[in-house]
C-alpha atoms as a PDB file:
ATOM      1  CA  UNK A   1      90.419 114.579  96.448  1.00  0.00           C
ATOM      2  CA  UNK A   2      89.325 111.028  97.982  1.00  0.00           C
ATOM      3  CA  UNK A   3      90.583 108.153  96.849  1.00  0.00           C
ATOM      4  CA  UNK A   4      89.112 104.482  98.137  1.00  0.00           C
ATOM      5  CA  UNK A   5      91.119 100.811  97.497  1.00  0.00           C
ATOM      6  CA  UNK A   6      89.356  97.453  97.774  1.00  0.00           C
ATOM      7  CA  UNK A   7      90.819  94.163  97.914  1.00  0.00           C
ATOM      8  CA  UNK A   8      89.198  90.823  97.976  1.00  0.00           C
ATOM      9  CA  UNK A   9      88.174  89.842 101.264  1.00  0.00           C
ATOM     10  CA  UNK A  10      89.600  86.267 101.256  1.00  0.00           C
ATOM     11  CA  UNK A  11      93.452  86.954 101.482  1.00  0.00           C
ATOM     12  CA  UNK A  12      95.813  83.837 101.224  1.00  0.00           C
ATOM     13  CA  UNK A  13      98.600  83.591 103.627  1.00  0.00           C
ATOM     14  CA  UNK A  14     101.541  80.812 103.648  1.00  0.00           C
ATOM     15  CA  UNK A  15     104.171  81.295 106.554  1.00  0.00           C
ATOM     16  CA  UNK A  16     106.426  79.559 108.734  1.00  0.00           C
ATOM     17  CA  UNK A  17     106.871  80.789 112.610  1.00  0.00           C
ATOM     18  CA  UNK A  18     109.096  79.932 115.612  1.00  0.00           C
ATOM     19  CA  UNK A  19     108.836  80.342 119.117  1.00  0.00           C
ATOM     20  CA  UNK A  20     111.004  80.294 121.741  1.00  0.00           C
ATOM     21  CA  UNK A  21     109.218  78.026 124.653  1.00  0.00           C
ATOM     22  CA  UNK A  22     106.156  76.246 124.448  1.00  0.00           C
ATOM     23  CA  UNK A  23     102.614  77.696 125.170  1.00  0.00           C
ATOM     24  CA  UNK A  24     101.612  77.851 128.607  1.00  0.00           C
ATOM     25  CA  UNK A  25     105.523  78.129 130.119  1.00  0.00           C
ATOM     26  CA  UNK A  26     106.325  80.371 132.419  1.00  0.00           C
ATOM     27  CA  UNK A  27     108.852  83.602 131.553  1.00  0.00           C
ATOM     28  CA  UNK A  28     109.437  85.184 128.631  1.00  0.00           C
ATOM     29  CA  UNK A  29     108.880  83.802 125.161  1.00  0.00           C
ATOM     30  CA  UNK A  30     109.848  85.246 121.449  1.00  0.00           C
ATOM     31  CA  UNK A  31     108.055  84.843 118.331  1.00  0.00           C
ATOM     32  CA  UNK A  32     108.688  85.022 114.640  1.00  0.00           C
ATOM     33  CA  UNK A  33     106.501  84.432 111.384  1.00  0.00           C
ATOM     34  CA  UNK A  34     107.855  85.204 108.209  1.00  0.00           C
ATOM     35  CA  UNK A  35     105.226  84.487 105.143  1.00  0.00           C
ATOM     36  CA  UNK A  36     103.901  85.624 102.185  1.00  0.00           C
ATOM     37  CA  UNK A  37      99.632  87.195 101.236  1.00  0.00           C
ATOM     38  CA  UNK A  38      98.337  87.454  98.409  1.00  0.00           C
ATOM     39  CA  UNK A  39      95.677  90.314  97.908  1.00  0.00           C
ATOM     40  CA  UNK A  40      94.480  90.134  94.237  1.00  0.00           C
ATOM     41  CA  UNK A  41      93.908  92.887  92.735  1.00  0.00           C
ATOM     42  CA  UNK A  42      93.028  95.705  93.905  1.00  0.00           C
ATOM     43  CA  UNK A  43      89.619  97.844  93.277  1.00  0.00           C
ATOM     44  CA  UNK A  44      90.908 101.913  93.030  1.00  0.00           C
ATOM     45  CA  UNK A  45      89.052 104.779  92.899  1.00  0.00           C
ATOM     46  CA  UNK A  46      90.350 108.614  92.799  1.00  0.00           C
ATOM     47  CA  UNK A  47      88.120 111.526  91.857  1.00  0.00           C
ATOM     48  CA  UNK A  48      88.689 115.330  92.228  1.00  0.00           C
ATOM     49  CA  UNK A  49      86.276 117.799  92.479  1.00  0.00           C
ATOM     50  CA  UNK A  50      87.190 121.459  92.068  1.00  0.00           C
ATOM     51  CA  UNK A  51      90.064 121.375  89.559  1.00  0.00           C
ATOM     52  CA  UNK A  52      88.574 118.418  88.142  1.00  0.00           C
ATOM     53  CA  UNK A  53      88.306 119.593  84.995  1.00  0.00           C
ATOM     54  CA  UNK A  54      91.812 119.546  84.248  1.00  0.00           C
ATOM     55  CA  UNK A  55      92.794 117.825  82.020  1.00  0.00           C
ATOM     56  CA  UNK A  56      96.476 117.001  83.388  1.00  0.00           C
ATOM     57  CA  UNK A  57      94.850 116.110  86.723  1.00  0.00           C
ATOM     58  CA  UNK A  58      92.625 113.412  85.001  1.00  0.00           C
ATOM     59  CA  UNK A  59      95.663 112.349  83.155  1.00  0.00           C
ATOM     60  CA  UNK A  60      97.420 111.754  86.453  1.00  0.00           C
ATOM     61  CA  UNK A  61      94.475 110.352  88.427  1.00  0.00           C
ATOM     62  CA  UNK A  62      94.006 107.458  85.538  1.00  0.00           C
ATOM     63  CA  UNK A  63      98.265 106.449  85.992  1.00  0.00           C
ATOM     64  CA  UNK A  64      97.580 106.312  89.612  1.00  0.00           C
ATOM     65  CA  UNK A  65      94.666 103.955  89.578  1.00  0.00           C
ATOM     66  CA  UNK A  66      96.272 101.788  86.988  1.00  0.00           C
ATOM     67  CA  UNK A  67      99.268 101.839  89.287  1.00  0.00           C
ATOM     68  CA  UNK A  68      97.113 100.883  92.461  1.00  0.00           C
ATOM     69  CA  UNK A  69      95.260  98.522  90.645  1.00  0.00           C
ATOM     70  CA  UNK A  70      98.584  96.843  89.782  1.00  0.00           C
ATOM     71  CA  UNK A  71      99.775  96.080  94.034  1.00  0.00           C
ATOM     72  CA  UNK A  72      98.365  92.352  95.125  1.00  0.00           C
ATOM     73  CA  UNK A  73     100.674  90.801  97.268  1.00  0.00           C
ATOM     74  CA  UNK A  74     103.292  91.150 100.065  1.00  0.00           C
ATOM     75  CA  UNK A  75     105.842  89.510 101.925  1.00  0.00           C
ATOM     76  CA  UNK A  76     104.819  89.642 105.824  1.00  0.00           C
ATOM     77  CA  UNK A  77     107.455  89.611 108.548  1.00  0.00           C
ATOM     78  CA  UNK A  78     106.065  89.578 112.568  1.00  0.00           C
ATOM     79  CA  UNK A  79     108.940  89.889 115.816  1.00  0.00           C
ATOM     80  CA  UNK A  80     107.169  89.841 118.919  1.00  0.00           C
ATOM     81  CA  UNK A  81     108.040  88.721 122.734  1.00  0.00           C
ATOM     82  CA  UNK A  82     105.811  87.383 125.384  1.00  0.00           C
ATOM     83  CA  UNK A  83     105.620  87.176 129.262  1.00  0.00           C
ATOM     84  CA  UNK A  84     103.714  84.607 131.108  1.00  0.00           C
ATOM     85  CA  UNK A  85     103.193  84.017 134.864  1.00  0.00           C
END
């Protein structure tokens, strides 16, 4: 089985982020972003070979690339923490 997914390659992104010092400080730092992307939808592809003739397998493979083809966009959430000298 392979199975392939393409998305558009322009993906819009709106967050907000924090940060604990400014740029450039000295010591340790901590970071947050918490946002939203949008995908579009997505390009799926699934195909069998072997049992491919079956006709419950083809059944299946068609509700999973309408499913896939369905998925677009996500919430995003990034911790992170940061040392300078």
């Amino acid at each position: 089985m392979t199975a392939q997914i393409k998305f558009n390659t322009v993906k819009p992104y709106l967050g907000i982020g924090w940060e604990s010092k400014a740029l450039g400080e000295k010591g340790w730092r901590f970071v947050s972003d918490l946002g939203f992307i949008y995908c579009g939808k997505g390009k799926a592809t699934l195909d069998a070979t072997g049992a491919a003739g079956n006709a419950a397998l083809q059944r299946d493979l068609a509700s999973e690339r309408k499913d896939l083809q369905k998925q677009g966009a996500a919430i995003v959430v990034g911790l992170g923490a940061a040392y300078a000298f």
